[in-house]
C-alpha atoms as a PDB file:
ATOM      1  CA  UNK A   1       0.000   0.000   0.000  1.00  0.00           C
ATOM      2  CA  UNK A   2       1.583   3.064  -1.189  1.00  0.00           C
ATOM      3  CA  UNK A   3       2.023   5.846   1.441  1.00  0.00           C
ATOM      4  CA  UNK A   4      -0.458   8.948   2.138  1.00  0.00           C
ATOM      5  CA  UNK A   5       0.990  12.276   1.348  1.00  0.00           C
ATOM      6  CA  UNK A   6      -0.496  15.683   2.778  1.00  0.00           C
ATOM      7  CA  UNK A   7      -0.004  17.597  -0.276  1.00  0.00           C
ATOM      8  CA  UNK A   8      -1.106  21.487  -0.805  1.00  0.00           C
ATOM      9  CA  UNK A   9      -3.890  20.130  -2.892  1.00  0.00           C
ATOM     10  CA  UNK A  10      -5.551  17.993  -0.183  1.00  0.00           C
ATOM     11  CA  UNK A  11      -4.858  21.148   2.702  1.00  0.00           C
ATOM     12  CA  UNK A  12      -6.719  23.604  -0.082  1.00  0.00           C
ATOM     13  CA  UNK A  13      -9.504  21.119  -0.351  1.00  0.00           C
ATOM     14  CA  UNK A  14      -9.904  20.760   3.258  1.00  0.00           C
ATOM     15  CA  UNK A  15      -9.865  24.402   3.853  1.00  0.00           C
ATOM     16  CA  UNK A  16     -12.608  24.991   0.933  1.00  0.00           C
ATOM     17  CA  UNK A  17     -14.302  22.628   2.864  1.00  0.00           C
ATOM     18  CA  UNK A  18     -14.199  24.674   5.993  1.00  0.00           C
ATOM     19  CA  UNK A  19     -14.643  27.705   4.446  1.00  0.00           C
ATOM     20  CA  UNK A  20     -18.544  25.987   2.475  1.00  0.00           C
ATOM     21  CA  UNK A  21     -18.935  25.501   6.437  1.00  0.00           C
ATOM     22  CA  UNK A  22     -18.459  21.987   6.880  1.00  0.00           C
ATOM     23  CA  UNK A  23     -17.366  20.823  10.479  1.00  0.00           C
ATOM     24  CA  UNK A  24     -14.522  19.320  10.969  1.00  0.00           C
ATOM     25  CA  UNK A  25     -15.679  15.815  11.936  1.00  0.00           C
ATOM     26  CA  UNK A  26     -17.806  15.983   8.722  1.00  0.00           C
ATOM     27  CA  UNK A  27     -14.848  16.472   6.884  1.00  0.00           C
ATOM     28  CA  UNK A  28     -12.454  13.891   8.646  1.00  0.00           C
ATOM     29  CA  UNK A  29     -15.238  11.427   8.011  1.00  0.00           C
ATOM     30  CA  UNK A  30     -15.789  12.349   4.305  1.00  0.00           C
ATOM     31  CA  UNK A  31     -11.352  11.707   4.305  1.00  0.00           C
ATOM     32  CA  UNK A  32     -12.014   8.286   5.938  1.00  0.00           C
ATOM     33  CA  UNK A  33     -14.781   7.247   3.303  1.00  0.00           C
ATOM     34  CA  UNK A  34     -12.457   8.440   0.706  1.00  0.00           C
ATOM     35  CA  UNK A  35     -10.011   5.404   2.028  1.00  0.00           C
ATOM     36  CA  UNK A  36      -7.117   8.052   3.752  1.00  0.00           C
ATOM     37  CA  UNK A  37      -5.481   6.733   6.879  1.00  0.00           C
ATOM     38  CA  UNK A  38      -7.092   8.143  10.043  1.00  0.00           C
ATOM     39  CA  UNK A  39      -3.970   9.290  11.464  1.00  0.00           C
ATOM     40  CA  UNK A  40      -2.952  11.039   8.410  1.00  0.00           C
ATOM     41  CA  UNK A  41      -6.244  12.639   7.851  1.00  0.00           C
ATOM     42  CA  UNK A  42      -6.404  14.307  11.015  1.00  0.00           C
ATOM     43  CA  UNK A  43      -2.600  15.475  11.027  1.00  0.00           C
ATOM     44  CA  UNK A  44      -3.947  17.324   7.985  1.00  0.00           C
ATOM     45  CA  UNK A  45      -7.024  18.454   9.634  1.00  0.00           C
ATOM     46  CA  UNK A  46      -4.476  19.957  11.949  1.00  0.00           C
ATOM     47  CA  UNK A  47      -2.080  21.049  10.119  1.00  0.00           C
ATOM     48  CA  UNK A  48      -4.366  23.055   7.763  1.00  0.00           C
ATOM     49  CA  UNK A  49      -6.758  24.144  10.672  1.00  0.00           C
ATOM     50  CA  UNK A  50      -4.418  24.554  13.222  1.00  0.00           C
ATOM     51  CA  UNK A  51      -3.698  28.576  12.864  1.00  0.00           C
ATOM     52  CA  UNK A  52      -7.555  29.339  13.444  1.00  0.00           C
ATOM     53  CA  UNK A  53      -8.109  26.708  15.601  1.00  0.00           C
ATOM     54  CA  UNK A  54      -6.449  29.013  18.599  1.00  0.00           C
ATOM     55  CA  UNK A  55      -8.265  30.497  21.127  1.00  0.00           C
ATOM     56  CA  UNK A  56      -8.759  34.158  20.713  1.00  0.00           C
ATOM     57  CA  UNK A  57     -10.024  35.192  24.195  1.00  0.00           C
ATOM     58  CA  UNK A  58     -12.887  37.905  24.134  1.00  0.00           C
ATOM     59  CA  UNK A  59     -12.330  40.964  26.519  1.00  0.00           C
ATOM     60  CA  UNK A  60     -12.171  40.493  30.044  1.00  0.00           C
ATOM     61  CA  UNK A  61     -11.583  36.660  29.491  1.00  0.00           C
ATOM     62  CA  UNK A  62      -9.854  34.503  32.342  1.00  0.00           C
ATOM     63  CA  UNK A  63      -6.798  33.365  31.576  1.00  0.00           C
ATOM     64  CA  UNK A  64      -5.484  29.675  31.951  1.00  0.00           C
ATOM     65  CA  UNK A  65      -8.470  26.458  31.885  1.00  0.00           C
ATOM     66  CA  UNK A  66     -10.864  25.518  34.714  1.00  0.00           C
ATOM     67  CA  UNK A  67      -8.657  23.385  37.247  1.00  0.00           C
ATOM     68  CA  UNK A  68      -9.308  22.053  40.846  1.00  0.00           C
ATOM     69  CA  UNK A  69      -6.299  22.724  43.374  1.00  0.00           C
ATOM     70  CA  UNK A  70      -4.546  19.415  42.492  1.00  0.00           C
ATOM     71  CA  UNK A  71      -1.335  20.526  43.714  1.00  0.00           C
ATOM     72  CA  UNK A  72      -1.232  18.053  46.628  1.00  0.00           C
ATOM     73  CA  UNK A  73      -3.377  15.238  45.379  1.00  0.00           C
ATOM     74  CA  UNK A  74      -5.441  14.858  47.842  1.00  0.00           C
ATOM     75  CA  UNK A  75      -8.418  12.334  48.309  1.00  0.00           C
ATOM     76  CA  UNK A  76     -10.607  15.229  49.054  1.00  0.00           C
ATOM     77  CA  UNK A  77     -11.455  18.782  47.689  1.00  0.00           C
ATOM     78  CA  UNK A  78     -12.692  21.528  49.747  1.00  0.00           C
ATOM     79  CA  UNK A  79     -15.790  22.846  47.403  1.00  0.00           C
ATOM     80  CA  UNK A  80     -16.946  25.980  49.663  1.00  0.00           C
ATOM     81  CA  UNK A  81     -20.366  24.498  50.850  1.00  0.00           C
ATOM     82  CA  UNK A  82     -19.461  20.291  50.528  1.00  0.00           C
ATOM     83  CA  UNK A  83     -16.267  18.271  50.068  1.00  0.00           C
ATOM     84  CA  UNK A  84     -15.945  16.354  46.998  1.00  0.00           C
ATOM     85  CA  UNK A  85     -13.588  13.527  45.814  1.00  0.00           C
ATOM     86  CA  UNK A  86     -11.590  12.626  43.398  1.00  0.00           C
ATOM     87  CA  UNK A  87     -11.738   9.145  42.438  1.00  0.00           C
ATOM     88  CA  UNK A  88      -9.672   9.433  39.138  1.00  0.00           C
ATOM     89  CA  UNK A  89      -7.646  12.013  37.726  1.00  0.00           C
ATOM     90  CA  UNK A  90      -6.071  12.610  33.953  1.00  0.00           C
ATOM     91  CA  UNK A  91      -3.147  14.417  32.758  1.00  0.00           C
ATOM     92  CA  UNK A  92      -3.307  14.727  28.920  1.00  0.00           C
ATOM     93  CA  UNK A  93      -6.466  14.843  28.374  1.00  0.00           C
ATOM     94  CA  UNK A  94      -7.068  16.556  31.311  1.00  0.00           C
ATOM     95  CA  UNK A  95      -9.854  14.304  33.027  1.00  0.00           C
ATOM     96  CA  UNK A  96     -10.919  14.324  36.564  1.00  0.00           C
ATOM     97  CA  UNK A  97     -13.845  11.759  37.912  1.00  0.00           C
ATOM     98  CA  UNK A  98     -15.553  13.592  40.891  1.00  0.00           C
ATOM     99  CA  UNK A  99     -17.552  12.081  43.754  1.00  0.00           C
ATOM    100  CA  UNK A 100     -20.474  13.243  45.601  1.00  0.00           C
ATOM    101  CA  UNK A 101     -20.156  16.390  44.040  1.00  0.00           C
ATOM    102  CA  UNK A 102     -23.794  16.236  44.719  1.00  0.00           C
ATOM    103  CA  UNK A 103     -26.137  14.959  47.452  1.00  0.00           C
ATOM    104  CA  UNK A 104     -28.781  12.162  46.496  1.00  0.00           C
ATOM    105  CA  UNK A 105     -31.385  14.937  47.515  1.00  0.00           C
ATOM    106  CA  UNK A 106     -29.982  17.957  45.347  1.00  0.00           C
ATOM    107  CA  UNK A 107     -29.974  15.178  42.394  1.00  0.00           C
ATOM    108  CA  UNK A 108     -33.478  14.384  42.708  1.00  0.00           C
ATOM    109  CA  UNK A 109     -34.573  18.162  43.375  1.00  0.00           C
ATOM    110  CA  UNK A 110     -32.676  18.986  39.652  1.00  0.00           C
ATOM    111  CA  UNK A 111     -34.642  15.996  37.876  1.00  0.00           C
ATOM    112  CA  UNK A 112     -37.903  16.949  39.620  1.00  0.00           C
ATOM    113  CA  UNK A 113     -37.494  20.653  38.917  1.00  0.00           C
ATOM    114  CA  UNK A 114     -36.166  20.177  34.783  1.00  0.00           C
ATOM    115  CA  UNK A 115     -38.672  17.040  34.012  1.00  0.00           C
ATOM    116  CA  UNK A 116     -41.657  19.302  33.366  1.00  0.00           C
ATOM    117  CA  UNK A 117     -39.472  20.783  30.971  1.00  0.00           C
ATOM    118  CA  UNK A 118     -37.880  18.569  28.575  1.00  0.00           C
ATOM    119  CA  UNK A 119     -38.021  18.863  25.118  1.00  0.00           C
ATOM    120  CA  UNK A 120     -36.228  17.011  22.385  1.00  0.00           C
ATOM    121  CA  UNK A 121     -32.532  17.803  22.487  1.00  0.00           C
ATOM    122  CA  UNK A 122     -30.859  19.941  19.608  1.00  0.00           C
ATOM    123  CA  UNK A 123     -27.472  20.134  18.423  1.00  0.00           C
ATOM    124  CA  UNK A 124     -25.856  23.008  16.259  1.00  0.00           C
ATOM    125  CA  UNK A 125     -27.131  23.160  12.925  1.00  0.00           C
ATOM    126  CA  UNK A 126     -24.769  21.241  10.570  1.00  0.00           C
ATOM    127  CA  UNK A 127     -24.743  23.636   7.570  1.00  0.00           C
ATOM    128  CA  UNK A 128     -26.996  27.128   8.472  1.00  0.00           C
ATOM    129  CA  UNK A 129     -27.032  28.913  12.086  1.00  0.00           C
ATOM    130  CA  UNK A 130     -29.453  27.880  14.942  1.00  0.00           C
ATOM    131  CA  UNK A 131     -29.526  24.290  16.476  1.00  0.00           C
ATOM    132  CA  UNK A 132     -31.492  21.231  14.732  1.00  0.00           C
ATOM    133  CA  UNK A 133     -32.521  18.014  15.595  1.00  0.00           C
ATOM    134  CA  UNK A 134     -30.132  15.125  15.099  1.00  0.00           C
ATOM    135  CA  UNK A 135     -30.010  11.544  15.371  1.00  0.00           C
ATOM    136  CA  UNK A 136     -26.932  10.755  17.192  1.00  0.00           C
ATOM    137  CA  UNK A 137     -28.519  12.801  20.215  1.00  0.00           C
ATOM    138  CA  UNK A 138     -31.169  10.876  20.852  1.00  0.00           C
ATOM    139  CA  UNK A 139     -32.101  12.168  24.855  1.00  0.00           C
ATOM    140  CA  UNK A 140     -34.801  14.834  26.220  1.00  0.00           C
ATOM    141  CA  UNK A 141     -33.216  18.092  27.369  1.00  0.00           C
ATOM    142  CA  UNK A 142     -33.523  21.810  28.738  1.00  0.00           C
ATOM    143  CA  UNK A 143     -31.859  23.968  30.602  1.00  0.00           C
ATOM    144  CA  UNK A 144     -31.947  26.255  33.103  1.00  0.00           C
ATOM    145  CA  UNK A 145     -31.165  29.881  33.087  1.00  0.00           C
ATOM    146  CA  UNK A 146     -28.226  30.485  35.607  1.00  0.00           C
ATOM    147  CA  UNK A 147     -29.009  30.726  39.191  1.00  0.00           C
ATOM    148  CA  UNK A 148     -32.494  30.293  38.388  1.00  0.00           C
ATOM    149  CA  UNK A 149     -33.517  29.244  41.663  1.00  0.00           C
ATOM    150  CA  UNK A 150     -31.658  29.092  45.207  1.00  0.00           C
ATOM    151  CA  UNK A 151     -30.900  24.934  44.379  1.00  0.00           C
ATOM    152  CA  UNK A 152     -29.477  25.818  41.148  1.00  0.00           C
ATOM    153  CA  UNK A 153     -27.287  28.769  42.628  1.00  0.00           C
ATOM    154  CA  UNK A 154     -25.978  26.872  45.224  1.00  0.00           C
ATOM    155  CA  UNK A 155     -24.715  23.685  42.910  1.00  0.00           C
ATOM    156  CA  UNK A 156     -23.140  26.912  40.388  1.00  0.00           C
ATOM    157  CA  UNK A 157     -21.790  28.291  42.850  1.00  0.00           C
ATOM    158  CA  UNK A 158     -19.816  24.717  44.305  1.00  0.00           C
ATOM    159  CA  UNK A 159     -18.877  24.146  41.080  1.00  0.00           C
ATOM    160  CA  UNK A 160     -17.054  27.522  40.377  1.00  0.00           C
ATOM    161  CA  UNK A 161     -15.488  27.272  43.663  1.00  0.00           C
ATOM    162  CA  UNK A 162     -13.877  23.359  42.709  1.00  0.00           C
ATOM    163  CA  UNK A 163     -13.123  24.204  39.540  1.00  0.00           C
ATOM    164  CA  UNK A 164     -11.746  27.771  40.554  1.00  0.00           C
ATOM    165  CA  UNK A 165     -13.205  29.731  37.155  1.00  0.00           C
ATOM    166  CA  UNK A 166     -15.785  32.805  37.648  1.00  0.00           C
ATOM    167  CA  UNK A 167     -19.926  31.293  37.970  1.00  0.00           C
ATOM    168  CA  UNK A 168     -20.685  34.269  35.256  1.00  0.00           C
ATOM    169  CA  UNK A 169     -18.137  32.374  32.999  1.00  0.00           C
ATOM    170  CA  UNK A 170     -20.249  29.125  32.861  1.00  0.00           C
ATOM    171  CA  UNK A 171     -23.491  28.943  30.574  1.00  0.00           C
ATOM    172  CA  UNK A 172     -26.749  27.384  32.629  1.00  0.00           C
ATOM    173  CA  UNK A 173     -27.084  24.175  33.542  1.00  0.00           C
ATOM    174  CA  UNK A 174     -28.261  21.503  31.126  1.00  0.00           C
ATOM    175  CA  UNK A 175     -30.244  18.466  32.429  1.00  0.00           C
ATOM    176  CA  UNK A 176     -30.569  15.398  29.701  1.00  0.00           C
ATOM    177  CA  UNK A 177     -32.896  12.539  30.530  1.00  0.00           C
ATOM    178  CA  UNK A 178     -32.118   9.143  28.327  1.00  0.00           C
ATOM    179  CA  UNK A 179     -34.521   6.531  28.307  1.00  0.00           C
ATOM    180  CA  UNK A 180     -33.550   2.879  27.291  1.00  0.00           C
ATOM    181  CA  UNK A 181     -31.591   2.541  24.048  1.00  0.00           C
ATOM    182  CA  UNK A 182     -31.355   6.067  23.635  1.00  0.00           C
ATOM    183  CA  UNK A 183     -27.417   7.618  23.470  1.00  0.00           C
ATOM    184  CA  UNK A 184     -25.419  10.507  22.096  1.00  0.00           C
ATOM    185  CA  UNK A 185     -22.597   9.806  19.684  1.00  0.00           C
ATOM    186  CA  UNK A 186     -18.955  10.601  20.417  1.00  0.00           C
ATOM    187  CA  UNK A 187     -18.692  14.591  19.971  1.00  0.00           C
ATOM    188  CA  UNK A 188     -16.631  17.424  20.886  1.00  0.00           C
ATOM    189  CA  UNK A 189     -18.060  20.444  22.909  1.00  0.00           C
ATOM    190  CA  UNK A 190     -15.831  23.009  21.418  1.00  0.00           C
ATOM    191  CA  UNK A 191     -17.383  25.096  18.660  1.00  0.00           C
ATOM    192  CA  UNK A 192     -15.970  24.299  15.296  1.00  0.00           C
ATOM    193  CA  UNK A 193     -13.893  27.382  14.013  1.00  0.00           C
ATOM    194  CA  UNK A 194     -14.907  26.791  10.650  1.00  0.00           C
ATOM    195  CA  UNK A 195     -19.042  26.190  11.470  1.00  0.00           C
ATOM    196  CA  UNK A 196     -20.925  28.872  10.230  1.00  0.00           C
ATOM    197  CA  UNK A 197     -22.427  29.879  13.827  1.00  0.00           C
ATOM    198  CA  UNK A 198     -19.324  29.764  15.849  1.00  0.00           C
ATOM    199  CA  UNK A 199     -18.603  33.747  15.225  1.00  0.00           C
ATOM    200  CA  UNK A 200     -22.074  34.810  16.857  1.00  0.00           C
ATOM    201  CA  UNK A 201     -22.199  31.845  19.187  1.00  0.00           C
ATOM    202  CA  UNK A 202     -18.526  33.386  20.465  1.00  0.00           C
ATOM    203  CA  UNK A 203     -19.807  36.625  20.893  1.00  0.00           C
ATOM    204  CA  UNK A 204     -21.339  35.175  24.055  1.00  0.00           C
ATOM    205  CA  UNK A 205     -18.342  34.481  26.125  1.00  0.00           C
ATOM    206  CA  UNK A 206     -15.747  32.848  23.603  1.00  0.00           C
ATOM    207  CA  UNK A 207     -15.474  29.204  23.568  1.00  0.00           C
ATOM    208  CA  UNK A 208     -15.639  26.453  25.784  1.00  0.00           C
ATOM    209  CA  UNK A 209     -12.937  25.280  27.706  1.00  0.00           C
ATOM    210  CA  UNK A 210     -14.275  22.866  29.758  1.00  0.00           C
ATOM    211  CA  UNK A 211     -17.100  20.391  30.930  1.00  0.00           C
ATOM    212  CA  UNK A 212     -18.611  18.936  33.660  1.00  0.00           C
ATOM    213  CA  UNK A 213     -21.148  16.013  33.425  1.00  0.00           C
ATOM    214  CA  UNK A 214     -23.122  15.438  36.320  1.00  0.00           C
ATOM    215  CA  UNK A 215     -24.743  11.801  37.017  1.00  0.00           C
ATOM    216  CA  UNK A 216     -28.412  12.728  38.912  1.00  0.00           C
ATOM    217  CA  UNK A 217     -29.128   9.399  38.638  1.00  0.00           C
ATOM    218  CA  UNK A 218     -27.496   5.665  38.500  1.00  0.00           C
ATOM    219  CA  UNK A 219     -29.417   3.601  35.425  1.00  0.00           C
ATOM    220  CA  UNK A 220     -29.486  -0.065  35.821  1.00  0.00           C
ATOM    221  CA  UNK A 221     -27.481  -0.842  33.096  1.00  0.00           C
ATOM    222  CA  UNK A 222     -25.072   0.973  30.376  1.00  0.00           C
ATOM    223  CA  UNK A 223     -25.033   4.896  29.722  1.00  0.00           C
ATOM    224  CA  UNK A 224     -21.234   5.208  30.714  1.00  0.00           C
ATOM    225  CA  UNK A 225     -19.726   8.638  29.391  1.00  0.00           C
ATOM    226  CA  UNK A 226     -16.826   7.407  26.878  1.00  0.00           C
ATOM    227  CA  UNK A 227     -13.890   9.075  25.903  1.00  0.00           C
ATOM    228  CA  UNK A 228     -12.910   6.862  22.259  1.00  0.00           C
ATOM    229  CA  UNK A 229      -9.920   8.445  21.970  1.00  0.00           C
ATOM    230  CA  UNK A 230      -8.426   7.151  25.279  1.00  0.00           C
ATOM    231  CA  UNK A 231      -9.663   4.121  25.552  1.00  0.00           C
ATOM    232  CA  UNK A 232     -11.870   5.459  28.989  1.00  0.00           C
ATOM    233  CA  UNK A 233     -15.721   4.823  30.344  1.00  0.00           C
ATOM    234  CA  UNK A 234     -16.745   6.418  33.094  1.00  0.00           C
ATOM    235  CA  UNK A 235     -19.492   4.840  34.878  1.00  0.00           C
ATOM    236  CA  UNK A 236     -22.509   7.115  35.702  1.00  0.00           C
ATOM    237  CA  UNK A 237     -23.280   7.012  39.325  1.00  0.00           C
ATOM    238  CA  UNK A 238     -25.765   9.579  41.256  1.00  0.00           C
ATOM    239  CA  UNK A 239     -23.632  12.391  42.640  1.00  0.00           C
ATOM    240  CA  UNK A 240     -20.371  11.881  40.801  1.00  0.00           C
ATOM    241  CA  UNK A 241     -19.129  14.273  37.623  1.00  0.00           C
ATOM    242  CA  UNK A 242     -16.527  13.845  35.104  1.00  0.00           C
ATOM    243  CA  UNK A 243     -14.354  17.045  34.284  1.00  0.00           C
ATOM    244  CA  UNK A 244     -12.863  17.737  30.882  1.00  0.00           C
ATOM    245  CA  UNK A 245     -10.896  20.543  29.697  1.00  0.00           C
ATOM    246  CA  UNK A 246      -9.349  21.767  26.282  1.00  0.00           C
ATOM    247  CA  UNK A 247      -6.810  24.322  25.395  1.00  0.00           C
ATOM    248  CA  UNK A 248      -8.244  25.085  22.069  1.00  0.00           C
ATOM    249  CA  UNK A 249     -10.824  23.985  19.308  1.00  0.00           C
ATOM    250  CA  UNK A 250      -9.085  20.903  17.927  1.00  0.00           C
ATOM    251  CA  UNK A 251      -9.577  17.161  17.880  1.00  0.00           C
ATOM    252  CA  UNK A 252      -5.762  17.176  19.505  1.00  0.00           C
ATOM    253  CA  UNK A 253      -7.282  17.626  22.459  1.00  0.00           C
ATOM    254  CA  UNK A 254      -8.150  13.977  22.732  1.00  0.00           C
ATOM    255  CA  UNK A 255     -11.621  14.861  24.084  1.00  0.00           C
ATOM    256  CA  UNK A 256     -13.979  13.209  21.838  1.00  0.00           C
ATOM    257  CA  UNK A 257     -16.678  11.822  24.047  1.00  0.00           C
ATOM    258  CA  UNK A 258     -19.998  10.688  24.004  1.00  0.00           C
ATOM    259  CA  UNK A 259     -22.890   8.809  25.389  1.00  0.00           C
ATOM    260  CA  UNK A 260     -22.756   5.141  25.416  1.00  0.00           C
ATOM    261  CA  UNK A 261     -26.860   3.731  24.778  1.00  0.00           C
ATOM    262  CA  UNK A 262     -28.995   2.828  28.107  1.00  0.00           C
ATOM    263  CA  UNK A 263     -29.154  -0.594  28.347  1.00  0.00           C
ATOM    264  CA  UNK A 264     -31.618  -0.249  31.103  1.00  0.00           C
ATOM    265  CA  UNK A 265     -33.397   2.365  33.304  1.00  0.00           C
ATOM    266  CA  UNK A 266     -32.834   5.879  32.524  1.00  0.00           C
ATOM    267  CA  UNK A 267     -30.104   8.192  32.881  1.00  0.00           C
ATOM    268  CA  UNK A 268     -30.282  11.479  34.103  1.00  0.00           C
ATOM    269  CA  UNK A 269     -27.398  14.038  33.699  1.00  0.00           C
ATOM    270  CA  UNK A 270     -26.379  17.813  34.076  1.00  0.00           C
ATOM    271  CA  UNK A 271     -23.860  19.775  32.261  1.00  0.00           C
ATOM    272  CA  UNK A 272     -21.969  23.011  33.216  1.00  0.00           C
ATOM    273  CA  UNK A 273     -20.313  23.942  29.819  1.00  0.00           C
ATOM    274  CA  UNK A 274     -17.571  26.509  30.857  1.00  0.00           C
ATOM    275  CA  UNK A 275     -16.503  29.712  28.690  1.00  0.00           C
ATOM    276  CA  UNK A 276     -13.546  31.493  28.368  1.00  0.00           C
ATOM    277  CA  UNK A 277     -15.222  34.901  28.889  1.00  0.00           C
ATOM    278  CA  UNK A 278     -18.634  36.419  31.036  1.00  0.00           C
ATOM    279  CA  UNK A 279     -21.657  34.155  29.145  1.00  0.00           C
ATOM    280  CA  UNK A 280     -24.451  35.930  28.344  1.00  0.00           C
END
């Protein structure tokens, strides 16, 4: 089998792509059916988006990524109002598995309060601005404003004290509820530099920089959060959250996730989506 080249030609193509606004995955995976080498596709991917694929921070922007104090390791993190653990932490990516970050009764007030609520989730629109309807998310969703009520403030306000980044630099809180087979395919949170809506959508506080998924409930069987690039599940159990950052808008970040299907049960999550800016 001869070898792959990353020529100018193919770099041009994939940056015409881009430019038609295209996504990123959609091209990689239009590479892939054209028979190139998944390694090689995405070093071109990379080496062709890689200049706008830097974060430019808006004004007033924190500097650095959301990040527990870690410096000591220990078993336990001082959260303000509760101490949580850490039952698994991740250098490159940067993944931390929290525990108890919630109590069983703040869990069930968050699924009580968002179930009368829940609407078909969206995802960004693949080719125009505005969010659509897609099959690989196939859960019920809404969210709430930030510190919509005194429950909601307090859990905000925990989080930006354990992840040490400003509560007005985190959107609201989404709550998903997945019934039995449903899941939501391997992803990445970042907004694609060369989507269409990514300049408005950054006008609200830059991009994201990091996530936290919240487990509100523990489904009888499947629904792990997996991470296919490194080879990691994380189980969802009530009151436990797995932390992800990235340093920029790039599939080198290794955080490709998604959710695996429910085998049985439902599962119930939130997610605190983190900006690099004030979110409004």
């Amino acid at each position: 089998m001869s070898q792959q080249v990353i020529t100018p030609e193919l770099c041009e193509w994939i940056a015409e792509q881009t430019r038609a606004g295209h996504a990123s995955e959609s091209v990689l995976a239009a590479m892939l059916g054209s028979g190139w080498d998944e390694g090689v596709a995405r070093q071109a991917l990379a080496r062709t988006l890689g200049q706008s694929a830097t974060l430019t921070p808006p004004p007033g922007a924190t500097v650095g990524l959301p990040e527990p104090e870690m410096s000591r390791f220990t078993p336990v993190i001082d959260a303000g109002d509760r101490h949580v653990k850490v039952l698994m932490a991740l250098r490159q990516p940067r993944v931390i598995v929290f525990g108890d970050l919630l109590s069983d009764e703040e869990c069930d007030g968050i699924t009580s309060l968002a179930g009368k609520r829940l609407a078909r989730s969206e995802t960004v629109a693949t080719g125009t601005e505005g969010s659509e309807v897609n099959a690989a998310r196939t859960s019920d969703g809404m969210f709430f404003e930030r510190c919509e009520t005194e429950l909601i403030r307090t859990i905000e306000s925990r989080i930006a004290t354990l992840l040490r980044w400003p509560l007005d630099h985190g959107e609201g809180l989404q709550v998903l509820r997945y019934r039995p087979g449903a899941e939501y395919q391997p992803h990445y949170d970042y907004f694609d530099p060369g989507h269409v809506s990514t300049p408005s959508i950054l006008k609200r506080g830059g991009q994201r920089v990091a996530t936290l998924v919240i487990y509100l409930n523990t489904p009888t069987a499947g629904g792990a959060t997996i991470f296919p690039d490194i080879g990691l599940d994380v189980a969802p159990v009530k009151g436990n959250a797995v932390f992800f950052s990235y340093d920029r808008p790039h599939p080198a970040t290794q955080t490709l996730h998604g959710g695996a299907p429910v085998i049985e049960g439902e599962k119930w999550v939130a997610t605190k989506w983190l900006r690099q800016g004030v979110f409004t």
